[in-house]
Protein backbone atom coordinates (compact mmCIF):
# COMPACT_ATOMS: atom_id res chain seq x y z
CA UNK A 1 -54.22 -68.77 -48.42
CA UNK A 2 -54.33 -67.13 -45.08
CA UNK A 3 -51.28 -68.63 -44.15
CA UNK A 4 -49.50 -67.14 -46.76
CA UNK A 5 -50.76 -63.74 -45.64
CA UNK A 6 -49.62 -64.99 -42.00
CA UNK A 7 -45.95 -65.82 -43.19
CA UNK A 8 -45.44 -62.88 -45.28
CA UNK A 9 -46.44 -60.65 -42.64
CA UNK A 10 -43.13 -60.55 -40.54
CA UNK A 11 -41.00 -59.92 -43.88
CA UNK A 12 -42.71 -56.76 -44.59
CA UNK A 13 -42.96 -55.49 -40.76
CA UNK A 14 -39.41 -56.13 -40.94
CA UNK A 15 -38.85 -54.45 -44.28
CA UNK A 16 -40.79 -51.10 -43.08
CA UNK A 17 -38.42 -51.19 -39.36
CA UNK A 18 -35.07 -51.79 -41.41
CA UNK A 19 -36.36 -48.74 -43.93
CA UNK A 20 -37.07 -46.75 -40.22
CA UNK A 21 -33.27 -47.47 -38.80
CA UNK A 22 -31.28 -44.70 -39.92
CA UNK A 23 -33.92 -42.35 -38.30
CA UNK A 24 -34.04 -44.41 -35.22
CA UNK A 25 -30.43 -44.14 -34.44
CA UNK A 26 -30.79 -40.27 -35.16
CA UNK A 27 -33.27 -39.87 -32.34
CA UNK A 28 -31.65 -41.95 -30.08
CA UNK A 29 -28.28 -40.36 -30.51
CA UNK A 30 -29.74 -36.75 -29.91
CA UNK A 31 -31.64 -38.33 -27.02
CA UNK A 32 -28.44 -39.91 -25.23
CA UNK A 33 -26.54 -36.43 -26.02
CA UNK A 34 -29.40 -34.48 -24.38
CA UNK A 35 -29.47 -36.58 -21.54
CA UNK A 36 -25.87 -36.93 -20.90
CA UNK A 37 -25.67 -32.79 -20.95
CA UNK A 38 -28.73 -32.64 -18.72
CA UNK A 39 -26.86 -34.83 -16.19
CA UNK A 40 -23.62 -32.61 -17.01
CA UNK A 41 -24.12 -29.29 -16.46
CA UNK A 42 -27.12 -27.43 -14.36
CA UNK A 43 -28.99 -24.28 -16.02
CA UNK A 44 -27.24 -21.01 -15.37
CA UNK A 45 -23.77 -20.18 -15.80
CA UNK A 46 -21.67 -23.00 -17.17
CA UNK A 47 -19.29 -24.61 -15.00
CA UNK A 48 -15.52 -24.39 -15.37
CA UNK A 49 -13.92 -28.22 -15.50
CA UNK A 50 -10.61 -27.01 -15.30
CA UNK A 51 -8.70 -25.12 -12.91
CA UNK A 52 -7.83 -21.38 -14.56
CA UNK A 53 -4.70 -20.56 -15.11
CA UNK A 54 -4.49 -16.53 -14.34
CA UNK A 55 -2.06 -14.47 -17.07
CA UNK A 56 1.31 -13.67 -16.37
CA UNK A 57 2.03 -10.37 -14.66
CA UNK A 58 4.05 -7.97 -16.90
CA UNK A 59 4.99 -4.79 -14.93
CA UNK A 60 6.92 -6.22 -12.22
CA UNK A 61 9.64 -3.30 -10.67
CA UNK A 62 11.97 -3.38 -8.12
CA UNK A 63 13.89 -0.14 -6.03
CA UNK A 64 16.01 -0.52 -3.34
CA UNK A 65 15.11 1.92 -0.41
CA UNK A 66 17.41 1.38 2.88
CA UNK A 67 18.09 -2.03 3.12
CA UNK A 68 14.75 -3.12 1.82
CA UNK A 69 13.85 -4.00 -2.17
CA UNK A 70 10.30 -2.32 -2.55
CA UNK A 71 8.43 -4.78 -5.21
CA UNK A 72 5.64 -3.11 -7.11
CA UNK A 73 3.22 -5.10 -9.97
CA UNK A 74 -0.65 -5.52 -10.79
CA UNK A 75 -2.72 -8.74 -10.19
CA UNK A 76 -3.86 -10.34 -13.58
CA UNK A 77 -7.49 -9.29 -14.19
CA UNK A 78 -7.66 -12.28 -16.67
CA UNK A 79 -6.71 -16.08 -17.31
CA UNK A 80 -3.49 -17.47 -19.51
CA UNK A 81 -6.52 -17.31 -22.32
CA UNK A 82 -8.35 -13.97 -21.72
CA UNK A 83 -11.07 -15.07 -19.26
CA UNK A 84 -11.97 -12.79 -16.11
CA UNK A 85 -10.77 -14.63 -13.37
CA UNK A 86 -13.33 -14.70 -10.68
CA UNK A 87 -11.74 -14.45 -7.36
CA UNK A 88 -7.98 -13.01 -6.41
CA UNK A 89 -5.43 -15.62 -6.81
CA UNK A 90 -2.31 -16.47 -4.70
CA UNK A 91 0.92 -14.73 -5.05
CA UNK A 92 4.59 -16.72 -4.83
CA UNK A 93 7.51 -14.50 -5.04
CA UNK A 94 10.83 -15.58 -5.94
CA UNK A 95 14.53 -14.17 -5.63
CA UNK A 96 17.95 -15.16 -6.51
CA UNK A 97 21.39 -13.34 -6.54
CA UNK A 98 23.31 -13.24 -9.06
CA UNK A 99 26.59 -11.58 -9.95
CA UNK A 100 26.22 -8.07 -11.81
CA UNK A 101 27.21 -8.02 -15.74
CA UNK A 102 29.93 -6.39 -16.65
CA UNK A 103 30.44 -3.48 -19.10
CA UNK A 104 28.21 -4.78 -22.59
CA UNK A 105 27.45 -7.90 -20.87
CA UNK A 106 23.56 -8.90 -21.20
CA UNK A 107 21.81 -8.24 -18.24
CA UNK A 108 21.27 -12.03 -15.97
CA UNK A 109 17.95 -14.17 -16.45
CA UNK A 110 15.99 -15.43 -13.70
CA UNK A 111 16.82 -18.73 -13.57
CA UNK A 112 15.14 -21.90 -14.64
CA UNK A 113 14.57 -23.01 -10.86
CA UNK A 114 14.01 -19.75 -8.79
CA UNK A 115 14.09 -19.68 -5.28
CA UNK A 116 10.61 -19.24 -3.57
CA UNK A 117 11.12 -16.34 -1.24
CA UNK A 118 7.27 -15.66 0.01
CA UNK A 119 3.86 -16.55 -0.53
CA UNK A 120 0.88 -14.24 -0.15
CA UNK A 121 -2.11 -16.00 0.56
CA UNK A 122 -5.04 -14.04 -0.83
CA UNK A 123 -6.52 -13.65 2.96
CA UNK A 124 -3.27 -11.40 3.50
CA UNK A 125 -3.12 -9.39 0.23
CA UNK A 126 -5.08 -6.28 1.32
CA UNK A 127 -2.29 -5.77 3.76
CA UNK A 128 0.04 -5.05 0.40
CA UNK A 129 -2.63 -3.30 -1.53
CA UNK A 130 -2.38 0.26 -2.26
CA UNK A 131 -4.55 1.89 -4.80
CA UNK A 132 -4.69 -1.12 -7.05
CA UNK A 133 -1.01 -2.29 -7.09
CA UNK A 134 0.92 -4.62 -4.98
CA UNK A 135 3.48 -3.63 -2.71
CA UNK A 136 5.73 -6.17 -1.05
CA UNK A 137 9.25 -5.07 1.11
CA UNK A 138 11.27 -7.64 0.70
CA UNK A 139 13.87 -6.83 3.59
CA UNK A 140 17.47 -8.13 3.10
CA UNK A 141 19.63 -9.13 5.98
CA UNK A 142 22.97 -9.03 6.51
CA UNK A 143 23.76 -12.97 6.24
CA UNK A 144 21.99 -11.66 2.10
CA UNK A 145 25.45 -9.41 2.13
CA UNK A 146 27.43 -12.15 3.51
CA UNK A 147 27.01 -14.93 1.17
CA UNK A 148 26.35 -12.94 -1.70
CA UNK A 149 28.93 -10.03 -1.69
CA UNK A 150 28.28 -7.18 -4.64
CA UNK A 151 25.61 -8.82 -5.88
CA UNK A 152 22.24 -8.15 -8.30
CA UNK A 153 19.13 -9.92 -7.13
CA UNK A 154 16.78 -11.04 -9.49
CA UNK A 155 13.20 -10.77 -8.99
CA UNK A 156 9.97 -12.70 -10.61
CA UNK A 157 6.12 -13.40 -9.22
CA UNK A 158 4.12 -16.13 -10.00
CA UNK A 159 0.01 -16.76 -9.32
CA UNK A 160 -2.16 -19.08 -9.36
CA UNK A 161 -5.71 -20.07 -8.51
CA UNK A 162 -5.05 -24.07 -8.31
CA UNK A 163 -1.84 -25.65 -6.84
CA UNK A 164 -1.88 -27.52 -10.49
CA UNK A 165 -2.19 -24.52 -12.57
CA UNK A 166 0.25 -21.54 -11.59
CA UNK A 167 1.00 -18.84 -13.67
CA UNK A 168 3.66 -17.81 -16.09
CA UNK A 169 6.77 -16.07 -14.56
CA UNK A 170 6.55 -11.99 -14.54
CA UNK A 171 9.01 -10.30 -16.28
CA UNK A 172 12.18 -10.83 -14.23
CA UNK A 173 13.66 -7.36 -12.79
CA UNK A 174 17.40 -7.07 -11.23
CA UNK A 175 18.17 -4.77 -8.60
CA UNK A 176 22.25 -3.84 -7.54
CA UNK A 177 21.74 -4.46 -3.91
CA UNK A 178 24.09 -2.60 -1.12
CA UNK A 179 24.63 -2.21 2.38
CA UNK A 180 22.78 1.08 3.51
CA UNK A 181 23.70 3.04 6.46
CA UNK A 182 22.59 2.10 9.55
CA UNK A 183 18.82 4.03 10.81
CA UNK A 184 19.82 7.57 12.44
CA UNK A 185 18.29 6.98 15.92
CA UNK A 186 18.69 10.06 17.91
CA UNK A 187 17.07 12.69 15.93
CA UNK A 188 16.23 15.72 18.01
CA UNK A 189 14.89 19.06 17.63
CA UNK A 190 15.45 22.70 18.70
CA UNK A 191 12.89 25.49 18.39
CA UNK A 192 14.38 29.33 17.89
CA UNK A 193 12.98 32.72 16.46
CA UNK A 194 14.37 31.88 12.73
CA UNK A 195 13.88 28.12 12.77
CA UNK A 196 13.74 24.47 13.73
CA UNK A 197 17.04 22.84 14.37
CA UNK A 198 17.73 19.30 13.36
CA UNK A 199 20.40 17.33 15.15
CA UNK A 200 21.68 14.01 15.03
CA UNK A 201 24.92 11.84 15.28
CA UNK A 202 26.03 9.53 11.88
CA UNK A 203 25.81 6.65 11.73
CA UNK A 204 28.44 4.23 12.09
CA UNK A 205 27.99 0.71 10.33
CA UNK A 206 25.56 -1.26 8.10
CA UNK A 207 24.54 -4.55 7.71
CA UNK A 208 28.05 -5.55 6.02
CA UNK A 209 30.16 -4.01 8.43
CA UNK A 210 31.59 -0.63 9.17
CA UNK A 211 29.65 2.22 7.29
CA UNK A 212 31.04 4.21 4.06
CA UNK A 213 30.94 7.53 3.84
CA UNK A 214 28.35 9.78 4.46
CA UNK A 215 28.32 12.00 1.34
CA UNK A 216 25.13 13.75 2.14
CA UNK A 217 21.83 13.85 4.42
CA UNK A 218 18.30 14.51 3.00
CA UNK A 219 15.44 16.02 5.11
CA UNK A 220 12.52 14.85 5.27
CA UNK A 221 9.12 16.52 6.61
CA UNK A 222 5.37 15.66 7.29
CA UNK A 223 2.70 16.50 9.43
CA UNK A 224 1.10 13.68 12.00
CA UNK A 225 -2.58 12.26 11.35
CA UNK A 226 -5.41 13.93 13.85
CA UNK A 227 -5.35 10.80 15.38
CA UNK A 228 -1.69 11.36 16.74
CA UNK A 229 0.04 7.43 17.46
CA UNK A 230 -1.31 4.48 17.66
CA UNK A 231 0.20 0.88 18.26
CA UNK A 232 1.82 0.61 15.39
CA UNK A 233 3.66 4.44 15.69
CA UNK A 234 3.39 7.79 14.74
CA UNK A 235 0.18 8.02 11.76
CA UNK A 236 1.09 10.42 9.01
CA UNK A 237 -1.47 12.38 6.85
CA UNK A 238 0.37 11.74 4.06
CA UNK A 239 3.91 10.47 3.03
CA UNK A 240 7.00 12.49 4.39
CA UNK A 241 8.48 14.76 1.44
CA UNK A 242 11.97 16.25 1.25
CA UNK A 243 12.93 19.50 2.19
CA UNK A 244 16.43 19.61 2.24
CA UNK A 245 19.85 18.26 2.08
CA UNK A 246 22.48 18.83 4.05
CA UNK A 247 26.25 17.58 4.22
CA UNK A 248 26.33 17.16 7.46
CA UNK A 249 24.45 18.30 10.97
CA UNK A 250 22.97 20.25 12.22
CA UNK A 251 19.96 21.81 9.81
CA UNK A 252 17.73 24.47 10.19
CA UNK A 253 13.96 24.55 8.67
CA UNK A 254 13.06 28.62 8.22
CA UNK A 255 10.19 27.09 6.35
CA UNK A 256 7.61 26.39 9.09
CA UNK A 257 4.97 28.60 10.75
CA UNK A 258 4.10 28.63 14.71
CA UNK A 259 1.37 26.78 16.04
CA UNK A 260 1.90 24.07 12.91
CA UNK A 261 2.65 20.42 14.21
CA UNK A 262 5.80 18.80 11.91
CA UNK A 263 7.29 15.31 12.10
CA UNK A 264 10.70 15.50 10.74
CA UNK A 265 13.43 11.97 9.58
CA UNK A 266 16.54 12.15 8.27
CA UNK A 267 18.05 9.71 5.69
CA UNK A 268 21.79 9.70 5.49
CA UNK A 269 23.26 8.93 2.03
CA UNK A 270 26.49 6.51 1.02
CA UNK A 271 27.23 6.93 -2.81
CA UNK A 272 28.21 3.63 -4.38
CA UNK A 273 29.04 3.51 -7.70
CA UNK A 274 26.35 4.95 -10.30
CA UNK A 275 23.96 4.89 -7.13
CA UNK A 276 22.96 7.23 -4.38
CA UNK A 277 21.47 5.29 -1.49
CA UNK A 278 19.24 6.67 0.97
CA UNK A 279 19.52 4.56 4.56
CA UNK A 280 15.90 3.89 6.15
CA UNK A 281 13.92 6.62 8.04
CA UNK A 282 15.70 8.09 11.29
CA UNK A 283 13.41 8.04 14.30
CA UNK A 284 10.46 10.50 13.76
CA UNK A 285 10.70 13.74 15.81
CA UNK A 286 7.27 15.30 16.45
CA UNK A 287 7.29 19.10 17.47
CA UNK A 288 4.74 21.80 17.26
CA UNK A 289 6.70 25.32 17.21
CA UNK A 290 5.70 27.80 20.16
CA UNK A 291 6.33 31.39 19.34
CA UNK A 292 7.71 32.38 22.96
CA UNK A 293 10.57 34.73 20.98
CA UNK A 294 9.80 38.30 22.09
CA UNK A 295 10.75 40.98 18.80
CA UNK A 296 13.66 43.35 19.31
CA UNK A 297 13.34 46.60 21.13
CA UNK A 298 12.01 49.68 19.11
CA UNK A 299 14.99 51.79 18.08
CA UNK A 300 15.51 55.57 17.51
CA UNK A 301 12.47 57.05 19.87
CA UNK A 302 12.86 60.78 19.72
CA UNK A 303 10.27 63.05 21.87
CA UNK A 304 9.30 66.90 20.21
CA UNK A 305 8.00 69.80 21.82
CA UNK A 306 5.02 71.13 20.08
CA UNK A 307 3.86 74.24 21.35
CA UNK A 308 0.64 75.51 21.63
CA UNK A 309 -1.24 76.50 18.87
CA UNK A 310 -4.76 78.46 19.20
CA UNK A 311 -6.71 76.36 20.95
CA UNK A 312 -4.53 73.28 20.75
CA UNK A 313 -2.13 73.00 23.76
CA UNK A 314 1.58 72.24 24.02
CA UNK A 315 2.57 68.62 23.61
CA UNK A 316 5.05 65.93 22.86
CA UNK A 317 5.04 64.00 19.90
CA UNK A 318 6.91 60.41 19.75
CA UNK A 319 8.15 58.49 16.47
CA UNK A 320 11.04 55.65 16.33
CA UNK A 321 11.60 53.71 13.78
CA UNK A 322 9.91 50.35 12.68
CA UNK A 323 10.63 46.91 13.79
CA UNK A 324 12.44 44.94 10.95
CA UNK A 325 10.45 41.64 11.98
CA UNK A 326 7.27 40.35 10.14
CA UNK A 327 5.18 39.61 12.73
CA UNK A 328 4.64 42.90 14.63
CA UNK A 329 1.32 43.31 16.29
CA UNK A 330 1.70 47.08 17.41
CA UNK A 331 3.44 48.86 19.77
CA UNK A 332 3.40 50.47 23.61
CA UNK A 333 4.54 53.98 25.01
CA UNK A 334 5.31 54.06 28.92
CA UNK A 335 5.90 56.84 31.03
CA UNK A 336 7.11 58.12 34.31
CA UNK A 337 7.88 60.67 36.09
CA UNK A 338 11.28 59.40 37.64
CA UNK A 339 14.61 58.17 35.85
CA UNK A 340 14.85 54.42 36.37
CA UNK A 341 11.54 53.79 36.95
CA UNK A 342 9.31 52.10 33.52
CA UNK A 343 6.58 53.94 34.77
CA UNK A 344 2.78 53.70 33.32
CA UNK A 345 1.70 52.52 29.67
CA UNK A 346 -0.09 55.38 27.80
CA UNK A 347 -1.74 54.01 24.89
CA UNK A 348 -4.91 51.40 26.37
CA UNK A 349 -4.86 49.61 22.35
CA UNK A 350 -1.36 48.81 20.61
CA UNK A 351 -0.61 51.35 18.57
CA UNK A 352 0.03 50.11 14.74
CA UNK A 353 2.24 53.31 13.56
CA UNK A 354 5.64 53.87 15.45
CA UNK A 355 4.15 57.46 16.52
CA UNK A 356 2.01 58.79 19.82
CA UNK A 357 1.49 62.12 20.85
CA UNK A 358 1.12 62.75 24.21
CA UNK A 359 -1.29 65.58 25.38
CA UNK A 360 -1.59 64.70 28.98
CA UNK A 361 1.44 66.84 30.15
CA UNK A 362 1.58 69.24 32.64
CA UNK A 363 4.09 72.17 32.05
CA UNK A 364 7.07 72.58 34.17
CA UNK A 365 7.32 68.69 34.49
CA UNK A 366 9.87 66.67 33.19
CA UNK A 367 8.87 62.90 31.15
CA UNK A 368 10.82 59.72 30.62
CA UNK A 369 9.46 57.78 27.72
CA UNK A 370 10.32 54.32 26.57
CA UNK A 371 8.48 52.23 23.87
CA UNK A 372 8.20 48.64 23.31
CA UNK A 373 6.88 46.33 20.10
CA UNK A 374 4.44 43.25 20.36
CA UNK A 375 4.42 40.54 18.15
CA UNK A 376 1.16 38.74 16.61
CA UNK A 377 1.62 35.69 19.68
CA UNK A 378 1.84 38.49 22.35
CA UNK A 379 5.24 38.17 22.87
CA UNK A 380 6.51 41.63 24.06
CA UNK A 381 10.19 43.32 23.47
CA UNK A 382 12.15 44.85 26.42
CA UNK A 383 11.99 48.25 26.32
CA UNK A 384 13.73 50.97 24.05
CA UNK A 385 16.18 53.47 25.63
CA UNK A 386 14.68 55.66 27.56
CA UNK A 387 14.91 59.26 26.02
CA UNK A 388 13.12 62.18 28.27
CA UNK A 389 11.48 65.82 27.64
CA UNK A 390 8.77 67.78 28.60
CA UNK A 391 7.00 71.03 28.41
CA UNK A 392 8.09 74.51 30.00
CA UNK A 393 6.05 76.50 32.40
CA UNK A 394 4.92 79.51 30.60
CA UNK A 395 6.90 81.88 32.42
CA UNK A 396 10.36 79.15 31.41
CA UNK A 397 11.88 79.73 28.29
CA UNK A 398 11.49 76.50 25.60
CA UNK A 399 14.14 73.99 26.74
């Protein structure tokens, strides 16, 4: 009897683990799973397995300026699937040329291969930042002109974060590349009363050869940064802006004020077809205007007897008429008692009216007056003609 119980024992043990099984394997599979994800990934922020690919950049443009293509786009923010990238990635640039459609032609692709003109590494990419974009010069040479004569260049960017995962290309953007004048190089300036004179010589060639013609020059004008040049050049407080145009040389700016430091270029300007190009900067020409330009001489001084009246005494009374410049200060009276000789100033404070009356004469003696006009830098005229009077002795009869 008891070992009947003994034998029947292991059947049921066995019966109660196989009814246990399916429950078994469900804690053991959560188990494994939990385990394998504790040994996979650490608490925090998940970590990325694969390599982001950053989105493709979509407002790639292109301007030629000189003989330079300025490139201008925006850094994706985000990854090929809308994830915030998390550090700046690498930039590859690529050109090609290609020959210009004709009239109702479509407008070239980049190509399925582009050529890999420059990589920014991100250590270098603050050099081409400016408030948020990318700018990148790319600056053609002449051998560019050579091999690829009336030619469109064709422009796309690529990033990437991992060697293994770049970017997208940008949109592609053509440019209709030329040969810009040469630099001017011998810009100069001239001070006078009415302006600052611009001078130069045009320039002859460009990188393809002999240069077209000039059809115009635009002015340029700025003013330098406090702290005046440095290694690198002249600093500018803010980009140069056009003043002017000119056909040809020399030019004069009447818009300036004295004391005011300028920097002035000059761009010369070859029309090609559908296309005005502007050449590179001339050399900058620094120049702070010094009013050292004395104002005309007074005209029309006349000199009037007044005689004496009650208690006031006979005088003379002088009026000419005013200076026509802006910038008169006042004016001085001189007199003397001798032809030829300028004689003494009367007035000890610039007179502001063209008048004076003179009530320091003695009668019986004969005055030569002459009057000058100041400016507001202290610069004073020669003097007016000299125009004489003076007042009777009692017992003479009025002159």
């Amino acid at each position: 009897m008891e070992n009947r119980k003994w034998e029947g024992a292991p059947s049921a043990l066995l019966r109660r683990i196989h009814k246990s099984l399916p429950t078994f394997h469900f804690l053991l599979s959560v188990s494994c799973f939990s385990a394998f994800l504790a040994g996979c990934a650490a608490p925090g922020e998940p970590y990325e397995r694969k390599p982001p690919t950053p989105a493709p950049i979509t407002d790639l443009a292109a301007a030629q300026a000189g003989n330079d293509v300025v490139l201008t786009f925006t850094l994706p923010p985000q990854t090929a699937d809308r994830r915030p990238l998390q550090r700046l990635p690498e930039i590859e640039i690529y050109r090609d040329f290609e020959k210009p459609p004709e009239a109702g032609q479509a407008t070239p692709v980049a190509p399925a291969n582009p050529t890999l003109l420059v990589t920014i590494p991100v250590a270098m990419e603050d050099h081409y930042t400016e408030q948020g974009h990318i700018h990148y010069a790319d600056s053609l040479r002449a051998e560019d002109f050579a091999q690829h004569p009336d030619s469109a260049a064709i422009y796309l960017v690529r990033t990437q974060v991992s060697e293994k995962k770049p970017s997208a290309n940008s949109n592609a953007v053509v440019v209709r590349v030329y040969p810009a004048a040469d630099a001017i190089g011998d810009l100069k300036t001239e001070v006078t009363h009415s302006g600052v004179v611009l001078t130069w010589t045009a320039p002859a060639k460009t990188l393809a050869g002999s240069a077209p013609a000039i059809s115009s020059y635009d002015i340029y004008r700025g003013e330098p940064d406090s702290g005046t040049a440095s290694a690198e050049g002249l600093k500018l407080k803010s980009p140069l802006v056009k003043i002017g145009e000119t056909p040809s040389a020399p030019y004069q700016d009447t818009q300036f004020a004295f004391g005011t430091t300028y920097v002035y270029s000059v761009r010369s300007v070859v029309q090609y077809p559908g296309e005005a190009l502007e050449s590179a900067n001339s050399n900058l020409a620094e120049v702070t205007p010094r009013d050292t330009f004395p104002p005309g001489a007074p005209q029309g001084l006349l000199v009037v007897l007044v005689l004496r009246q009650g208690e006031t005494a006979a005088h003379l009374e002088l009026s000419w008429a005013i200076n026509p410049e802006t910038d008169i200060a006042g004016y001085n009276v001189y007199r003397s008692d001798q032809a030829g000789n300028p004689g003494n100033r009367l007035n000890t404070e610039l007179l502001l009216t063209p008048a004076f009356r003179d009530m320091n004469v003695q009668p019986g003696h004969r005055y030569y007056y002459s009057v000058t006009a100041v400016d507001h830098a202290g610069n004073e005229s020669s003097s007016s003609a000299v125009v004489s009077s003076g007042v009777p002795a009692e017992s003479q009869a009025t002159p």
